[in-house]
Protein backbone atom coordinates (compact mmCIF):
# COMPACT_ATOMS: atom_id res chain seq x y z
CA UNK A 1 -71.25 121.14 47.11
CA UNK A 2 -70.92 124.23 49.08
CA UNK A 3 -73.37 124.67 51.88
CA UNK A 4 -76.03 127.72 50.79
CA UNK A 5 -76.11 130.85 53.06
CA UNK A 6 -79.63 131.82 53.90
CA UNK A 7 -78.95 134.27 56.19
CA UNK A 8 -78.39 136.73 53.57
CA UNK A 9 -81.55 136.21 52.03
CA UNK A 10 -83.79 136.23 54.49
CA UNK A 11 -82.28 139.61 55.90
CA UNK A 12 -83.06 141.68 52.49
CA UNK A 13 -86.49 142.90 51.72
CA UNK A 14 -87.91 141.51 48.67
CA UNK A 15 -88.10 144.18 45.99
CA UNK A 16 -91.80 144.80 44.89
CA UNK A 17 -93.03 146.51 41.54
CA UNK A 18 -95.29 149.29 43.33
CA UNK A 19 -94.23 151.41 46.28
CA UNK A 20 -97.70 151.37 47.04
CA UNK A 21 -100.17 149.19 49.37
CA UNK A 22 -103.32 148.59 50.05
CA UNK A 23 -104.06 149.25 54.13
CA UNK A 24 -107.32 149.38 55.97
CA UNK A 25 -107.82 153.30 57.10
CA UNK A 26 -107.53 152.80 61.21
CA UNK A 27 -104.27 150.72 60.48
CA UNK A 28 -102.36 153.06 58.17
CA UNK A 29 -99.22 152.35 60.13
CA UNK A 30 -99.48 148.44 60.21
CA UNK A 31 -98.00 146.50 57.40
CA UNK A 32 -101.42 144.05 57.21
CA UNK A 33 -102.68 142.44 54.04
CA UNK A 34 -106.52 142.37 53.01
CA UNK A 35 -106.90 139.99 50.34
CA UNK A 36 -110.50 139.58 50.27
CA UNK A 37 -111.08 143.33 51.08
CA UNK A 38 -108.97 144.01 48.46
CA UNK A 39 -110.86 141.88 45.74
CA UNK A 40 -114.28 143.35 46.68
CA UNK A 41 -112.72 146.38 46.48
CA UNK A 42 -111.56 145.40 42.71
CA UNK A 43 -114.81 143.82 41.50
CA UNK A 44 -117.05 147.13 42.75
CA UNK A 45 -114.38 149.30 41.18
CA UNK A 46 -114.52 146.87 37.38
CA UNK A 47 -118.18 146.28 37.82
CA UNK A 48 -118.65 150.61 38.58
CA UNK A 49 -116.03 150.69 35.05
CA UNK A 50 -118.12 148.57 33.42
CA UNK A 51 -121.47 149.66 33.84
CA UNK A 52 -120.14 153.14 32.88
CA UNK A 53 -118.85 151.91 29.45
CA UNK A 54 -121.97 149.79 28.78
CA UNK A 55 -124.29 152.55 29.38
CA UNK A 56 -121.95 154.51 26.92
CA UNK A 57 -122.76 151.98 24.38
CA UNK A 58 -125.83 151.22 24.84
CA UNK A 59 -126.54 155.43 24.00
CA UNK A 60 -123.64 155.70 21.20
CA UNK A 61 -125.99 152.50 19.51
CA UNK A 62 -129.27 154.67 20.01
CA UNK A 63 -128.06 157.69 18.96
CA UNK A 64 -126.01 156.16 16.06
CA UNK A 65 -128.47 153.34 14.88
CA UNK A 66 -126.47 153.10 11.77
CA UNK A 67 -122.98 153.31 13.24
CA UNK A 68 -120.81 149.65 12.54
CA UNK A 69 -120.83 147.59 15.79
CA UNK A 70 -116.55 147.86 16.28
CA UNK A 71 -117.30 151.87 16.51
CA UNK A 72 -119.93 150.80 19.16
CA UNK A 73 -117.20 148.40 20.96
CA UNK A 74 -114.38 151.52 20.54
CA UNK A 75 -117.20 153.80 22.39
CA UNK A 76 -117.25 151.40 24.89
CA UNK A 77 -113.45 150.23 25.86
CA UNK A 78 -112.92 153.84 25.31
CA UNK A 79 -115.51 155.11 27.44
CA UNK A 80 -113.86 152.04 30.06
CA UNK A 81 -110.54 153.49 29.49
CA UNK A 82 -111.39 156.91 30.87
CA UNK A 83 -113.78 156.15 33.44
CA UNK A 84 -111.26 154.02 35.12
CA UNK A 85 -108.40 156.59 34.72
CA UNK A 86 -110.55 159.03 36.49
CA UNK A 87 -111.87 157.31 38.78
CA UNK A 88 -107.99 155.08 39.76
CA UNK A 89 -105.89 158.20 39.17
CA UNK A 90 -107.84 161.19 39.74
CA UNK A 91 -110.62 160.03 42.27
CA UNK A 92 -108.11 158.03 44.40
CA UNK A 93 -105.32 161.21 44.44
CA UNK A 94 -108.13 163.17 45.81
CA UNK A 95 -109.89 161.21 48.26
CA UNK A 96 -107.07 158.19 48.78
CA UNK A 97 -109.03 155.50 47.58
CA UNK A 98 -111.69 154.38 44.87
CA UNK A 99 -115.24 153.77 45.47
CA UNK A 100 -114.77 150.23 45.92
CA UNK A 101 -111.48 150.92 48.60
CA UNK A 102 -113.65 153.90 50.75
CA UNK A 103 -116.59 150.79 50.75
CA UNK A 104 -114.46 148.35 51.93
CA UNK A 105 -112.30 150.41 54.60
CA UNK A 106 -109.42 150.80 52.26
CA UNK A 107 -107.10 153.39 51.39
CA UNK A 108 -103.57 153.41 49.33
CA UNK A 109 -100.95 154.38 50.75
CA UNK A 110 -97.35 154.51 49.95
CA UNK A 111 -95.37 151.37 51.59
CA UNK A 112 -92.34 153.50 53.10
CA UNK A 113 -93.56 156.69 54.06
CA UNK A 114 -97.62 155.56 54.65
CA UNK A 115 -98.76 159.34 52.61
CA UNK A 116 -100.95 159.60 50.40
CA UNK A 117 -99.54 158.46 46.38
CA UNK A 118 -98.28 160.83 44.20
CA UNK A 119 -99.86 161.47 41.21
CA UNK A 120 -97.02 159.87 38.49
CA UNK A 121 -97.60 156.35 40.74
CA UNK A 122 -101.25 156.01 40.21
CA UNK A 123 -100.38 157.03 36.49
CA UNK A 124 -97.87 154.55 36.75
CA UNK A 125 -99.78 151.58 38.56
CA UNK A 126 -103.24 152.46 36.25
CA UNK A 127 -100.70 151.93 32.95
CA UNK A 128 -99.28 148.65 34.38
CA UNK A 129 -102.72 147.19 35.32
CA UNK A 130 -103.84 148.19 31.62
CA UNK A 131 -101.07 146.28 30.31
CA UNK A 132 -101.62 143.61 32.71
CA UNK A 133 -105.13 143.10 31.33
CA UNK A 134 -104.11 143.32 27.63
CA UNK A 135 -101.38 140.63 28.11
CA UNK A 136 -103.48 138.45 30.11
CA UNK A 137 -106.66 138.60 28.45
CA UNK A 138 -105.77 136.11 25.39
CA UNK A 139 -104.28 133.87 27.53
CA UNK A 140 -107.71 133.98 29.58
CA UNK A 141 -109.96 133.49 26.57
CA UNK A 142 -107.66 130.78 25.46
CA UNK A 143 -107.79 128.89 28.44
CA UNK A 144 -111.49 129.44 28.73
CA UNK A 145 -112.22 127.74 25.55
CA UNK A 146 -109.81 124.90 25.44
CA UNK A 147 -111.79 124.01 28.74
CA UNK A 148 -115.51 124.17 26.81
C-alpha cells in the first residue's frame, strides 16, 4: 500500500454549511467556540417560540370553542413558525443576535469577514434549521418510544 499524505489535509480548512458563527460580543475577532452559551442561548430562544405559539392556542381555543383541535395545532406551529422567523431573521439582522444570544453575551457574526449577517443567510440558516427539525423529529419520537 501506498503511504497516505496528511499534509494535504490538515493544511485545507474544512468546508462548513453556514458562513456564520456564533462569538461572544468582546471577542468578535477570536475564532472561540461557546457550546454551552450557545445551548442556553437555543433553549431561551425555543422556550420564548414556544410560549408565543402556546399562548396563540390557548386564545384561538377560547375564541373558537368549537373550532377542530388540528386547526388549534395549525394556529399554533403556525403562530411558532412566524414568531421564530421574526424573531431569528428579523430581530437578529437588527440587533445581531436573538434574545437568548444578547442574554448570554452572544452575537452572530459572519466567519470571514466578522460583520454583521446578511439578510438572505439568516433566511437561509432559519430554512435549514426548519428542515433540520422536520427531518429529525420522527426519528426523535421514534427513538423516544422504542426506549418506553
Amino acid at each position: 500500500m501506498a503511504p497516505v499524505d496528511t499534509t494535504k489535509a490538515e493544511t485545507e480548512p474544512v468546508e462548513e454549511i453556514s458562513e456564520l458563527v456564533c462569538v461572544r460580543r468582546r471577542d468578535v475577532h477570536e475564532q472561540q467556540r461557546h457550546p454551552v452559551r450557545r445551548t442556553v442561548a437555543f433553549l431561551v430562544d425555543a422556550g420564548l417560540h414556544l410560549a408565543v405559539a402556546l399562548s396563540a392556542w390557548r386564545l384561538f381555543a377560547t375564541a373558537v370553542p368549537d373550532a377542530h383541535f388540528w386547526w388549534q395545532v395549525e394556529v399554533a406551529v403556525t403562530a411558532y413558525a412566524l414568531v421564530s422567523c421574526a424573531h431569528r431573521v428579523f430581530l437578529q439582522r437588527l440587533i445581531g443576535a436573538t434574545i437568548g444570544k444578547a442574554l448570554v453575551g452572544l452575537c452572530l457574526v459572519m466567519r470571514d469577514t466578522r460583520d454583521r449577517p446578511e439578510l438572505m443567510d439568516l433566511v437561509r440558516d432559519w430554512f435549514i434549521g426548519c428542515a433540520m427539525i422536520i427531518l429529525l423529529m420522527p426519528t426523535s419520537l421514534v427513538m423516544g418510544l422504542m426506549s418506553l
